[in-house]
Protein backbone atom coordinates (compact mmCIF):
# COMPACT_ATOMS: atom_id res chain seq x y z
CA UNK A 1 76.42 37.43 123.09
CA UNK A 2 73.12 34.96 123.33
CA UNK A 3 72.94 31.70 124.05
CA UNK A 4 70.30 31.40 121.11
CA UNK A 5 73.22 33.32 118.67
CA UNK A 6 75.68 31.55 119.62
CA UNK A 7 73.85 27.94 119.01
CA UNK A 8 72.58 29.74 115.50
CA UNK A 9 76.10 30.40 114.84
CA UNK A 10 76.75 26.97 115.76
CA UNK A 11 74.12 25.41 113.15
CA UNK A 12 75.66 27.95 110.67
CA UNK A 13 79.22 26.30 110.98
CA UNK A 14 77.74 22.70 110.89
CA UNK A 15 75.38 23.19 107.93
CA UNK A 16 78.38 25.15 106.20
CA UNK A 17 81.24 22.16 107.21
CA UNK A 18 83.01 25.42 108.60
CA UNK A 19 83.68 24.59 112.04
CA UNK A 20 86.67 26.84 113.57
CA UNK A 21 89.42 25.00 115.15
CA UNK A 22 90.55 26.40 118.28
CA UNK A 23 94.23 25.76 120.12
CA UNK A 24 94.38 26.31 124.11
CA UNK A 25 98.18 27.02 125.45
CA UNK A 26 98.83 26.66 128.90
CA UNK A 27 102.05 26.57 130.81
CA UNK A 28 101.62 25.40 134.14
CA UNK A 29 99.42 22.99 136.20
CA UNK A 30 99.20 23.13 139.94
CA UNK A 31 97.84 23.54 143.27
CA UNK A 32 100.67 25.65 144.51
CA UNK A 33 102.10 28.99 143.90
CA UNK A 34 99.13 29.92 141.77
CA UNK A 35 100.28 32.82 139.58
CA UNK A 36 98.83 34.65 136.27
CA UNK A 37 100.63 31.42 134.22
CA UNK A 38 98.77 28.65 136.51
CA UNK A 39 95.96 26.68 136.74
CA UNK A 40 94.75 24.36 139.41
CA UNK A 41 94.60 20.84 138.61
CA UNK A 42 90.88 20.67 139.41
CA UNK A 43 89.58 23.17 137.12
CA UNK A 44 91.92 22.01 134.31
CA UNK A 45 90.95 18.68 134.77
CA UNK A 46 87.19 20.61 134.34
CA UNK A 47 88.03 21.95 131.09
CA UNK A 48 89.17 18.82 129.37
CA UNK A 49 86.42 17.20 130.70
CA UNK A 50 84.29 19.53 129.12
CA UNK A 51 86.31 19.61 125.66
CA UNK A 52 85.95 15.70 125.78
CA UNK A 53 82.47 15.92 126.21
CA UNK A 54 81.22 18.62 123.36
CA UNK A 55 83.97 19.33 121.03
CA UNK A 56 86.69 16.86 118.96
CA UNK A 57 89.86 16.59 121.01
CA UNK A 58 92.83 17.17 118.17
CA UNK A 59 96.78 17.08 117.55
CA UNK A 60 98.30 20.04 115.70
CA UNK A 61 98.74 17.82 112.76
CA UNK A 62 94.58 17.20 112.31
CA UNK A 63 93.80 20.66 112.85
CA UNK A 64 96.67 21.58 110.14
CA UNK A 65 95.49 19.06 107.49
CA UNK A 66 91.89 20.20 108.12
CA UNK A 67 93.33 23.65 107.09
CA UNK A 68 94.51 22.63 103.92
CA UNK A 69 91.42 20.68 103.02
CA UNK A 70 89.74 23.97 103.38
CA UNK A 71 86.95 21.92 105.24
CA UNK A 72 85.82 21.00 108.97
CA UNK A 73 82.92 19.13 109.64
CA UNK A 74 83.13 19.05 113.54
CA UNK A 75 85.16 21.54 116.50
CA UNK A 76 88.54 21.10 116.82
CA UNK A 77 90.28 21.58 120.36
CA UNK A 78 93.56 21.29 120.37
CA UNK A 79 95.62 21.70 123.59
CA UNK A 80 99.08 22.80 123.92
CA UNK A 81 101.80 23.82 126.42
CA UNK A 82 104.69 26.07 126.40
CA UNK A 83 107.76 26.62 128.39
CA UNK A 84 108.11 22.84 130.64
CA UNK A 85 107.26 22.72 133.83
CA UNK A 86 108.20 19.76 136.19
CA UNK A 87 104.69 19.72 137.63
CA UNK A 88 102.94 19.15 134.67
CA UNK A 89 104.28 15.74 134.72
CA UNK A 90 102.45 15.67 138.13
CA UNK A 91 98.98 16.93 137.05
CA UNK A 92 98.41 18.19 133.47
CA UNK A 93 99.99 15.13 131.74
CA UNK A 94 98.27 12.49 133.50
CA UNK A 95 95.05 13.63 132.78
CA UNK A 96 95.48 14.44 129.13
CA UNK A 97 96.43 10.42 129.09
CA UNK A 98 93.89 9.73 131.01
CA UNK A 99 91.22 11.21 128.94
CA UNK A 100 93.28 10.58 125.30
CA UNK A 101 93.52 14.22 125.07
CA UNK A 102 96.32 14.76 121.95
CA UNK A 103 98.41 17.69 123.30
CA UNK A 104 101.82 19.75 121.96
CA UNK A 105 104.32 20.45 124.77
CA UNK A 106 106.56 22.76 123.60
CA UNK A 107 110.19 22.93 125.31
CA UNK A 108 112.63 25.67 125.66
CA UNK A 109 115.98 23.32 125.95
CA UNK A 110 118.53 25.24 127.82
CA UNK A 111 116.35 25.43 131.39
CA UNK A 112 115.62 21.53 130.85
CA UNK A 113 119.25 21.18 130.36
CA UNK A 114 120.25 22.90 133.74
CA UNK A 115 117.80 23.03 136.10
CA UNK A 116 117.73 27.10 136.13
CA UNK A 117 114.59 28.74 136.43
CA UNK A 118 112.42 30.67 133.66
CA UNK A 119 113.34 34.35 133.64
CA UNK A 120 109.91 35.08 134.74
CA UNK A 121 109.89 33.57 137.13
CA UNK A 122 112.77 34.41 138.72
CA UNK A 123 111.79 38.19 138.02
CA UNK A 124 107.98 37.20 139.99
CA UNK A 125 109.71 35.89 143.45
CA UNK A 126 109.19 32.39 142.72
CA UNK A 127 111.97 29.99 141.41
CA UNK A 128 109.78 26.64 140.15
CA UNK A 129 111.09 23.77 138.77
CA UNK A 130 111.69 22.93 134.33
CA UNK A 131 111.10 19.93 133.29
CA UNK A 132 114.06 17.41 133.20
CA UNK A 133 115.34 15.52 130.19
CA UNK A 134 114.04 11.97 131.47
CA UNK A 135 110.75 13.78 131.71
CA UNK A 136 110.44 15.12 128.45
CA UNK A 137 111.55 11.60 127.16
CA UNK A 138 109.00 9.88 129.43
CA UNK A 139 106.49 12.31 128.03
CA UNK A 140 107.57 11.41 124.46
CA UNK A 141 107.00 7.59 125.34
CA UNK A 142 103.88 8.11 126.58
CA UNK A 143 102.62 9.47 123.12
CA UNK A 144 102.98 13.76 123.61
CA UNK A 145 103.96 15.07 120.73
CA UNK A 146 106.94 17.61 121.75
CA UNK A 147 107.19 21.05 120.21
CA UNK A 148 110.13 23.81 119.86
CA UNK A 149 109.90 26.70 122.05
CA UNK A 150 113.55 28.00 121.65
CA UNK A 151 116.61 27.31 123.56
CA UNK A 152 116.81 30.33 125.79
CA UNK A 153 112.97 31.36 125.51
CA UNK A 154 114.45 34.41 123.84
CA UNK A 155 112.31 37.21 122.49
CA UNK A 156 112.22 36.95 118.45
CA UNK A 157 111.18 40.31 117.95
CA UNK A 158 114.70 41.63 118.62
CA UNK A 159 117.43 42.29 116.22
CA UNK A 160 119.14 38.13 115.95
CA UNK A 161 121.99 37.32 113.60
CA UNK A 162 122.41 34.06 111.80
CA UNK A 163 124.16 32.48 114.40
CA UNK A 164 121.50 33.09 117.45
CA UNK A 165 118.61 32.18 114.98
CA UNK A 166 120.80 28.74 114.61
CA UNK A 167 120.95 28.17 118.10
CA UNK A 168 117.54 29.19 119.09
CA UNK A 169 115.45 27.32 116.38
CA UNK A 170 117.71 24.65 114.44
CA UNK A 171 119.93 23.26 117.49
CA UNK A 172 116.58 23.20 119.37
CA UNK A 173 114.54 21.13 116.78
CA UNK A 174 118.31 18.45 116.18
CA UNK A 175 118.11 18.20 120.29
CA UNK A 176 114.60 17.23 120.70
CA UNK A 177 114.81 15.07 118.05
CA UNK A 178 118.04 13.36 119.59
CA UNK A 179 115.77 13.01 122.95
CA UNK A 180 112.89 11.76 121.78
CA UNK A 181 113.05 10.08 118.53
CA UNK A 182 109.96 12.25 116.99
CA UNK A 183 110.02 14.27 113.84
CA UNK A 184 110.05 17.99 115.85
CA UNK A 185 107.44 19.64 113.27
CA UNK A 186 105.85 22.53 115.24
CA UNK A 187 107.63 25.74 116.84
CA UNK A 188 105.76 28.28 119.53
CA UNK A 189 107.77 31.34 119.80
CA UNK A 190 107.86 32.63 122.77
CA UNK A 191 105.38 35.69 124.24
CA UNK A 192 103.96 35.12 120.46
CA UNK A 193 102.37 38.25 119.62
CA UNK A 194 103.35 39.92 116.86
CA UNK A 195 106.09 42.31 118.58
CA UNK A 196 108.04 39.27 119.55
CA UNK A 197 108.27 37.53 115.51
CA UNK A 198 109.76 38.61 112.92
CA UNK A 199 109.79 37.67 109.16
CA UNK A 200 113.80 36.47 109.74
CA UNK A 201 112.32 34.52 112.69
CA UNK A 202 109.69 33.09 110.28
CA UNK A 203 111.83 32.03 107.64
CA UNK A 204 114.23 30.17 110.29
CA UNK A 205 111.13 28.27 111.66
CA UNK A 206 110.36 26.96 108.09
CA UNK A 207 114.48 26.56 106.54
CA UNK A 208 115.18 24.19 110.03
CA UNK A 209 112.28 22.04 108.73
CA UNK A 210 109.11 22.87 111.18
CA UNK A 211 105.85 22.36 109.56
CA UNK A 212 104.41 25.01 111.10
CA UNK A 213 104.88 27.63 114.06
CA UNK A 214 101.98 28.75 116.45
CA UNK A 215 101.54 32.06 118.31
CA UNK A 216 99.50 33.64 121.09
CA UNK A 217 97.61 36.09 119.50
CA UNK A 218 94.23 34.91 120.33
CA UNK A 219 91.80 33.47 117.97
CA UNK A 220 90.38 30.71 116.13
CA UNK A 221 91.92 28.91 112.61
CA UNK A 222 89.04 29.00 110.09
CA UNK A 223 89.31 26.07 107.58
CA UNK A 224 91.20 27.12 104.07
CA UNK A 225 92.87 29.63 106.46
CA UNK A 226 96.85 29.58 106.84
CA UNK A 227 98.13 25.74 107.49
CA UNK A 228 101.48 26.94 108.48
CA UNK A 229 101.03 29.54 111.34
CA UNK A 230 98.34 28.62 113.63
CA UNK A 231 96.69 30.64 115.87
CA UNK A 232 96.36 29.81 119.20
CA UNK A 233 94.13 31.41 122.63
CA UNK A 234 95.41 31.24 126.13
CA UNK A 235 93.63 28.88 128.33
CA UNK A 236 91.94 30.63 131.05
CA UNK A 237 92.22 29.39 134.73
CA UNK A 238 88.33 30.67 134.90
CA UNK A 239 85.47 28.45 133.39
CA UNK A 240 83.59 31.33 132.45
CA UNK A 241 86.40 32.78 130.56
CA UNK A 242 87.30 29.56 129.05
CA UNK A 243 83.32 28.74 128.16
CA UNK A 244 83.40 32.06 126.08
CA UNK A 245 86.32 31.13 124.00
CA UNK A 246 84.53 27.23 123.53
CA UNK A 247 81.28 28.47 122.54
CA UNK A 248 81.93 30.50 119.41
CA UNK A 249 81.61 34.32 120.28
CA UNK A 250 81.76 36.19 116.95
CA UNK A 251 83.69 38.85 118.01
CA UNK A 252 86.62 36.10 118.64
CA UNK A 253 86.12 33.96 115.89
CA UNK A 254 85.84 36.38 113.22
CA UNK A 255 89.06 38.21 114.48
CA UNK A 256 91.98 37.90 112.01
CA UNK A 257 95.16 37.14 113.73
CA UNK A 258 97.59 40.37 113.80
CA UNK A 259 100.90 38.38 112.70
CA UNK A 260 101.31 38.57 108.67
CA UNK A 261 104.46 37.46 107.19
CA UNK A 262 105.34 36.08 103.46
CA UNK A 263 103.97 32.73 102.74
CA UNK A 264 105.83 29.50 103.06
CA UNK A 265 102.18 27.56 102.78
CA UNK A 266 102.98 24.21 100.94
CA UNK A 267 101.26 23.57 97.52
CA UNK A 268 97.59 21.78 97.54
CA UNK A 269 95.13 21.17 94.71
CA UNK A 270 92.79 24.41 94.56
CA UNK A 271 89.73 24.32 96.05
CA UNK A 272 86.33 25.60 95.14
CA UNK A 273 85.42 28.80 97.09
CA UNK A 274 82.98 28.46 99.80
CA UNK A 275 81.16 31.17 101.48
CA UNK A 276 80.00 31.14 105.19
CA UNK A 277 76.80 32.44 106.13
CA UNK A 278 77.02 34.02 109.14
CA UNK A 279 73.68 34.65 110.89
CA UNK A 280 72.10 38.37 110.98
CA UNK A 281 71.84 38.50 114.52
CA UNK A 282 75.79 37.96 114.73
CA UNK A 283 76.59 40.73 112.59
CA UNK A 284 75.02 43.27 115.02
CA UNK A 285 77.84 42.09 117.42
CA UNK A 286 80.72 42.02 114.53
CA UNK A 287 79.51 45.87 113.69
């Protein structure tokens, strides 16, 4: 995909008030024990830089009510993390504050509770550090919005009774709450493609009282698209990679996400139907 497309795509979005919104996740920022999860503090600190300079840095909540308004008249970034790791209170955090980056850290409680190590990583060789509860509070303070990511960072797409469901997604949001004195509106389900959620899952997410609940299926969230389940993309440790998602390819933007469930979208006055023009030199790439 062209530079040249890419900008005419660009010029197609602004002329159109279509811009796509797009959601980074990370999990981990560090300089040590670099694995698939990571990325060094120096090249994340590049990529904010870079969403600071040429795109609108956005909370969960803007990018949702843009959604409903069926309308966006600039790029939306919006930058989350899942899991908690105790170094991101080292490197990522202080230079989303620094730069007045909005971002959604999303918590699984029982491994800031103890102290144990994620699953994963235990099963990779390398036991690092959760998040504590002071940190999460501190984080709180300091203006992060926090975000559910479980209790046991469980995967959704199994068989769960009432009771687990409970545990995993209401408990979860009452705890947070209790820790940080925000309104817990947003849950990330853990792995988050569409193996790993099911409509059960879905409907738990929405009776506990979360706004909305994000996944990892890769894409963009095209305004008047769904409000309630937004769709995020991972964010690459590799410029390159990360420039491709930033810059509008086609064959990314245009891709619906995978995960369909029934709708709990809330009610909003109808809007007139728009159409986007997308240029003819995209649709060569689309085909």
């Amino acid at each position: 995909m062209t530079r040249a497309r890419r900008a005419q795509l660009t010029r197609s979005f602004e002329s159109d008030c279509a811009f796509p919104a797009c959601i980074l996740f990370y999990h981990r920022v560090s300089n040590q024990t670099i694995n698939d999860w990571s990325i060094r503090a120096k090249n994340f600190e590049r990529q904010m830089y870079w969403i600071k300079q040429n795109a609108t840095p956005s909370s969960l909540d803007e990018i949702r009510l843009s959604q409903l308004k069926g309308s966006r008249s600039k790029a939306m970034v919006g930058v989350t993390f899942d899991d908690g790791y105790g170094e991101n209170c080292e490197f990522a955090i202080p230079i989303l504050v620094e730069h007045k980056i909005p971002v959604t850290y999303f918590v699984s409680t029982h491994y800031v509770e103890t102290g144990e190590p994620f699953p994963h990583d235990i099963a990779n060789g390398k036991v690092l550090r959760p998040n504590t509860i002071a940190e999460v509070k501190r984080m709180a303070a300091d203006g992060v919005e926090i975000g559910a990511h479980s209790h046991t960072h469980l995967d959704f797409g199994k068989p769960l009774g009432k009771k687990q469901l409970k545990i995993e997604i209401n408990d979860v949001r009452k705890k947070l709450q209790d820790w940080t004195g925000q309104s817990i509106d947003y849950f990330a389900f853990p792995y988050g493609l569409k193996a790993n959620i099911t409509q059960g899952a879905i409907d738990a997410v929405f009776e506990a009282g979360h706004k909305s609940f994000v996944c990892a299926a890769g894409g963009f969230n095209l305004p008047g698209g769904k409000a309630n389940h937004l769709v995020r993309c991972h964010g690459e440790p590799g410029f390159a990679a990360f420039m491709n998602w930033l810059t509008f390819d086609p064959r990314k933007v245009f891709g619906n996400s995978p995960i369909n469930f029934q709708n709990h979208e809330p009610q909003m006055p109808t809007l007139p139907q728009r159409t986007l023009v997308v240029p003819e030199s995209s649709h060569a790439v689309l085909n």
